[in-house]
N, C-alpha and C. Protein backbone atom coordinates (compact mmCIF):
# COMPACT_ATOMS: atom_id res chain seq x y z
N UNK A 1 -3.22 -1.96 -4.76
CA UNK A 1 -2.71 -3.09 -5.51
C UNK A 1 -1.24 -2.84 -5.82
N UNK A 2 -0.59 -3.86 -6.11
CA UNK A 2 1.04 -3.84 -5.92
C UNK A 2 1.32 -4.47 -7.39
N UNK A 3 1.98 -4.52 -7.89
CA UNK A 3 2.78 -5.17 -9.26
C UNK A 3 4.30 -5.00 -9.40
N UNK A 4 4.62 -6.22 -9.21
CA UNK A 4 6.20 -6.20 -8.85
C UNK A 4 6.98 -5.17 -7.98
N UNK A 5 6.12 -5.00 -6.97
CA UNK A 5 6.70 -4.67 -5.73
C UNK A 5 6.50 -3.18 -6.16
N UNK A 6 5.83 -2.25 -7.02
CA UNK A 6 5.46 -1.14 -7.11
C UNK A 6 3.72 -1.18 -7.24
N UNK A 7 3.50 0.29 -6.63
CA UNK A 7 1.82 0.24 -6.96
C UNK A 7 1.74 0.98 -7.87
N UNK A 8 0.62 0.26 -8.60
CA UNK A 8 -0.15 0.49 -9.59
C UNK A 8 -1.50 1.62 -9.57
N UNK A 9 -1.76 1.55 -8.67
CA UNK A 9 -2.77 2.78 -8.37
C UNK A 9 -3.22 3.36 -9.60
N UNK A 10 -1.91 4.26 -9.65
CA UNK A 10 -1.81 5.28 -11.05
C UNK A 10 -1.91 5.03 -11.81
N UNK A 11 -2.02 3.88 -12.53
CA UNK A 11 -1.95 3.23 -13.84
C UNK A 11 -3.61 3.37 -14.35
N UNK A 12 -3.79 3.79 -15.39
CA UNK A 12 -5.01 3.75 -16.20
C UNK A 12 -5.04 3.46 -17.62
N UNK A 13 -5.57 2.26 -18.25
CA UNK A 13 -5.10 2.51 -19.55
C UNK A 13 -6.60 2.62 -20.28
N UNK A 14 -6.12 3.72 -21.81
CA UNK A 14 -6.94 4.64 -21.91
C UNK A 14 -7.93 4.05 -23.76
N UNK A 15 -6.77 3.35 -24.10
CA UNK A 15 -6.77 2.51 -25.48
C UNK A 15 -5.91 1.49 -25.81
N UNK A 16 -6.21 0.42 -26.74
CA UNK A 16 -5.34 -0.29 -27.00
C UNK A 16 -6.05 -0.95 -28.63
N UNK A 17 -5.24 -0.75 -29.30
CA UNK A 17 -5.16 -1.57 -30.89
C UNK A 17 -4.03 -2.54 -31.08
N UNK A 18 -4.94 -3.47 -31.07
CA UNK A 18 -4.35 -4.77 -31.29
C UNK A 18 -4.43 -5.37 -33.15
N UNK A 19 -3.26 -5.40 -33.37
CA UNK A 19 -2.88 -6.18 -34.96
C UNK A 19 -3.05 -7.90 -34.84
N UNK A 20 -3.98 -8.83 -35.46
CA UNK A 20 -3.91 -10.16 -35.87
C UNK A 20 -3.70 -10.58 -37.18
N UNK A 21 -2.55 -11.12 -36.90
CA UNK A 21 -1.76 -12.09 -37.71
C UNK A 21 -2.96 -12.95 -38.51
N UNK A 22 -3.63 -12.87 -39.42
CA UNK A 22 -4.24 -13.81 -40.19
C UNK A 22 -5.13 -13.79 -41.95
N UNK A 23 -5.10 -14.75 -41.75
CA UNK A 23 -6.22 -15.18 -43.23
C UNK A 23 -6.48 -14.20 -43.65
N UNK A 24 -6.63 -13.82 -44.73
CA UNK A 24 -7.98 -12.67 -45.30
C UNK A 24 -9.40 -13.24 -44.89
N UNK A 25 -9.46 -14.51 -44.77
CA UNK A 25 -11.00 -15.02 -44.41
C UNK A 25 -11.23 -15.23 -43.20
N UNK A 26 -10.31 -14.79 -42.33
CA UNK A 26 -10.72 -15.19 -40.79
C UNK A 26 -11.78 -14.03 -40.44
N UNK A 27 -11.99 -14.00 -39.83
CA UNK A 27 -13.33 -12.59 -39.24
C UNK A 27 -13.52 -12.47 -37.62
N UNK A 28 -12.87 -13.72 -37.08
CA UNK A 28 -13.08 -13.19 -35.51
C UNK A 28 -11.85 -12.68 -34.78
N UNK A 29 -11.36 -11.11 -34.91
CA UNK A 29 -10.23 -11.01 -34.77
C UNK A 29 -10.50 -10.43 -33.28
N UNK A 30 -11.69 -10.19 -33.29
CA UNK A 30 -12.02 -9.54 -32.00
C UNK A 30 -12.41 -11.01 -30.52
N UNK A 31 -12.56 -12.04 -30.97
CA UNK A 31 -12.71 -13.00 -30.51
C UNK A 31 -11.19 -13.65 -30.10
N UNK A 32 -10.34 -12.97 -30.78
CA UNK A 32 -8.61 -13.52 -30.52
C UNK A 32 -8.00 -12.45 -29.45
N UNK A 33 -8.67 -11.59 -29.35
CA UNK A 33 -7.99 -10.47 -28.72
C UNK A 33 -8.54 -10.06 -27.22
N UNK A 34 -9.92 -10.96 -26.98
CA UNK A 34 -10.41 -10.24 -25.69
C UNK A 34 -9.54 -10.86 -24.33
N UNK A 35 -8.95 -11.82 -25.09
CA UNK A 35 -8.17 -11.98 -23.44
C UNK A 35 -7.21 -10.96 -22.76
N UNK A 36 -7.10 -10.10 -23.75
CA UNK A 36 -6.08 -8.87 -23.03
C UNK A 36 -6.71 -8.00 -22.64
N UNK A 37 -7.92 -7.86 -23.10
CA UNK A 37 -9.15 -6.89 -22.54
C UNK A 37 -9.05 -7.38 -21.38
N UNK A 38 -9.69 -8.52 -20.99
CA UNK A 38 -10.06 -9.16 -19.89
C UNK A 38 -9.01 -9.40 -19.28
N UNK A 39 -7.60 -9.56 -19.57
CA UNK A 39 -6.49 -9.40 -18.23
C UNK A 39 -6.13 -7.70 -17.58
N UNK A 40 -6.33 -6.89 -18.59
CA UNK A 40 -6.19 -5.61 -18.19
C UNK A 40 -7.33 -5.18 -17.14
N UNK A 41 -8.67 -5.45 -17.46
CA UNK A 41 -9.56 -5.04 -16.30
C UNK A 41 -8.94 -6.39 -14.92
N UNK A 42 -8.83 -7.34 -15.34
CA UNK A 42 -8.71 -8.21 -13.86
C UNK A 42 -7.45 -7.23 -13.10
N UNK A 43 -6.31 -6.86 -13.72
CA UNK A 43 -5.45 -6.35 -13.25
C UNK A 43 -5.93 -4.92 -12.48
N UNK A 44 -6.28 -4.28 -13.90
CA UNK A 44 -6.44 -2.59 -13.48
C UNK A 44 -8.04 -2.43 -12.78
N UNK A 45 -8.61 -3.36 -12.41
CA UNK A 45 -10.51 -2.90 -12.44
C UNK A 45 -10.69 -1.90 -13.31
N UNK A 46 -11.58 -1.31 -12.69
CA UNK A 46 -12.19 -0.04 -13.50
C UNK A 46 -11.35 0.72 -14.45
N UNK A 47 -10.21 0.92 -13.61
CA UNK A 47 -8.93 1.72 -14.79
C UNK A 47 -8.45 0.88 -15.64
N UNK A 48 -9.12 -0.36 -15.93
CA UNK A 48 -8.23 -1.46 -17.36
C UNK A 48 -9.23 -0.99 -18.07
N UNK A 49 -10.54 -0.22 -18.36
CA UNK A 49 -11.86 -0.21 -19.26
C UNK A 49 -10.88 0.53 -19.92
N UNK A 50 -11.25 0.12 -21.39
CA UNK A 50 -10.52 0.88 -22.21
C UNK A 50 -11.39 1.17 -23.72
N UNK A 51 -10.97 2.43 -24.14
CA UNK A 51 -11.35 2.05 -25.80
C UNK A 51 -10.42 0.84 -26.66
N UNK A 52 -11.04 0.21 -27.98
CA UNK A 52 -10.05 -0.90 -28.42
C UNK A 52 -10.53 -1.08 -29.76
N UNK A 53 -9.67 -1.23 -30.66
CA UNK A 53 -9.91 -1.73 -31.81
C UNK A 53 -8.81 -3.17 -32.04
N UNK A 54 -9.68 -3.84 -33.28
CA UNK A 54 -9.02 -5.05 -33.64
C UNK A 54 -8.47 -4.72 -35.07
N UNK A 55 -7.51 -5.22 -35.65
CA UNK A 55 -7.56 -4.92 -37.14
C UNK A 55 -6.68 -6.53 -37.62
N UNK A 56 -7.14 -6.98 -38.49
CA UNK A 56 -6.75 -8.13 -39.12
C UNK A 56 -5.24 -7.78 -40.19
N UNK A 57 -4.20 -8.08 -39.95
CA UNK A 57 -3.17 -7.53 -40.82
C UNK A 57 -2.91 -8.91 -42.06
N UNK A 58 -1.82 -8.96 -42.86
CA UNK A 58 -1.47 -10.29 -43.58
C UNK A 58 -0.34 -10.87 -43.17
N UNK A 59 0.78 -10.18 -42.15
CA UNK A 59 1.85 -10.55 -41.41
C UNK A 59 1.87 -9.92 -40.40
N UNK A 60 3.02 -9.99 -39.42
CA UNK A 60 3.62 -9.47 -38.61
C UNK A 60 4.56 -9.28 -38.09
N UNK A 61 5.99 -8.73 -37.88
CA UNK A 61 7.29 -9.06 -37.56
C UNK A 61 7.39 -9.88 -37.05
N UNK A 62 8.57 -11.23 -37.41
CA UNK A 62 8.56 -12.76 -36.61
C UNK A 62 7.81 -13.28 -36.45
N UNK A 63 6.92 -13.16 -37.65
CA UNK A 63 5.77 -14.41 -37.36
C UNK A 63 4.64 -13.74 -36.59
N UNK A 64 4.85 -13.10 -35.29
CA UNK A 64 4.02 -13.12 -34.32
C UNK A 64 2.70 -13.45 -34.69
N UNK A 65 1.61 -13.74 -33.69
CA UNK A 65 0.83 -14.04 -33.93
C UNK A 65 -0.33 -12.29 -34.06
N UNK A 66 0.20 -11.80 -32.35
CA UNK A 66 -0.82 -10.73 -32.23
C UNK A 66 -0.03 -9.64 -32.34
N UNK A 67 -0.10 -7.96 -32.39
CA UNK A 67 0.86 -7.08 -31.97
C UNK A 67 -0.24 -6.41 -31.00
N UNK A 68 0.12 -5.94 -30.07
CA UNK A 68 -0.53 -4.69 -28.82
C UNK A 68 0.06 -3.88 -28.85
N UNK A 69 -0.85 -2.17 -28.86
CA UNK A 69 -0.11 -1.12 -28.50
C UNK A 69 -1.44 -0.13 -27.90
N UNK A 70 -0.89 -0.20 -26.72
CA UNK A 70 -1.33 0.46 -25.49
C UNK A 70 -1.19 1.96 -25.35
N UNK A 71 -2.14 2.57 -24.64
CA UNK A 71 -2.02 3.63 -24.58
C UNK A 71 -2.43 3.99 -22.98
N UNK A 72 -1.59 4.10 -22.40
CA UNK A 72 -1.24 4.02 -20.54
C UNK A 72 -1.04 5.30 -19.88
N UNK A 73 -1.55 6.08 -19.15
CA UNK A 73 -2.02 7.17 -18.29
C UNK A 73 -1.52 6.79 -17.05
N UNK A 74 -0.49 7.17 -17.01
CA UNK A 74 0.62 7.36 -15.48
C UNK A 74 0.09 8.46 -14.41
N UNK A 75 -0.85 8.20 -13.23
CA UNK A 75 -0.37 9.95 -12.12
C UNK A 75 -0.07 9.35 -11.19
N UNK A 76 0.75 10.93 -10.60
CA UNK A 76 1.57 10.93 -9.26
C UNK A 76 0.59 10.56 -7.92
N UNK A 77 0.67 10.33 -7.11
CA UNK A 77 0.24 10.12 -5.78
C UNK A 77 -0.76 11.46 -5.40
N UNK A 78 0.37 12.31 -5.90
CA UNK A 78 -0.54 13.61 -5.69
C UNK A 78 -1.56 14.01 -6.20
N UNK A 79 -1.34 13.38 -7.28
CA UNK A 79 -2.79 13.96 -8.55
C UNK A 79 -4.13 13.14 -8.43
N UNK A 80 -4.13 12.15 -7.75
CA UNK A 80 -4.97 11.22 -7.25
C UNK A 80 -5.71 11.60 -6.04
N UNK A 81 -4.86 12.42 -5.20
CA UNK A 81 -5.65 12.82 -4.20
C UNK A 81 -6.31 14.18 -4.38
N UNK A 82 -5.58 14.76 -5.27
CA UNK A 82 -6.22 16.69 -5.07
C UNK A 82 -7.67 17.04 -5.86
């Protein structure tokens, strides 16, 4: 697989905690967040499975709605094959 003209191969990601922007009474924060689950496996297959937490915050810098922070496992060509 290719991604902007580099392969991705190597790419594995390993976790990701995602911050939502909302209510104290909202409760489906995990229901706001699976689309990045689900673009990371369409992208990565098997290597997008990840661990993940959701956490409901009361802001976020600029408004935002969501924050993501990834945790991404880079190997060489070589380390893939040996």
């Amino acid at each position: 697989m290719r991604f902007r003209h580099r392969h991705i191969d190597g790419v594995a990601l390993r976790a990701c905690i995602r911050l939502v922007n909302a209510d104290p009474n909202f409760t489906s924060h995990t229901e706001v967040i699976n689309g990045c689950s689900d673009l990371f496996v369409t992208v990565l297959g098997e290597r997008g499975e990840h661990a993940r937490s959701a956490i409901g915050v009361g802001s976020l810098p600029k408004g935002f709605a969501v924050e993501i922070e990834a945790i991404i496992e880079f190997s060489s060509p070589h380390d893939r094959h040996a």
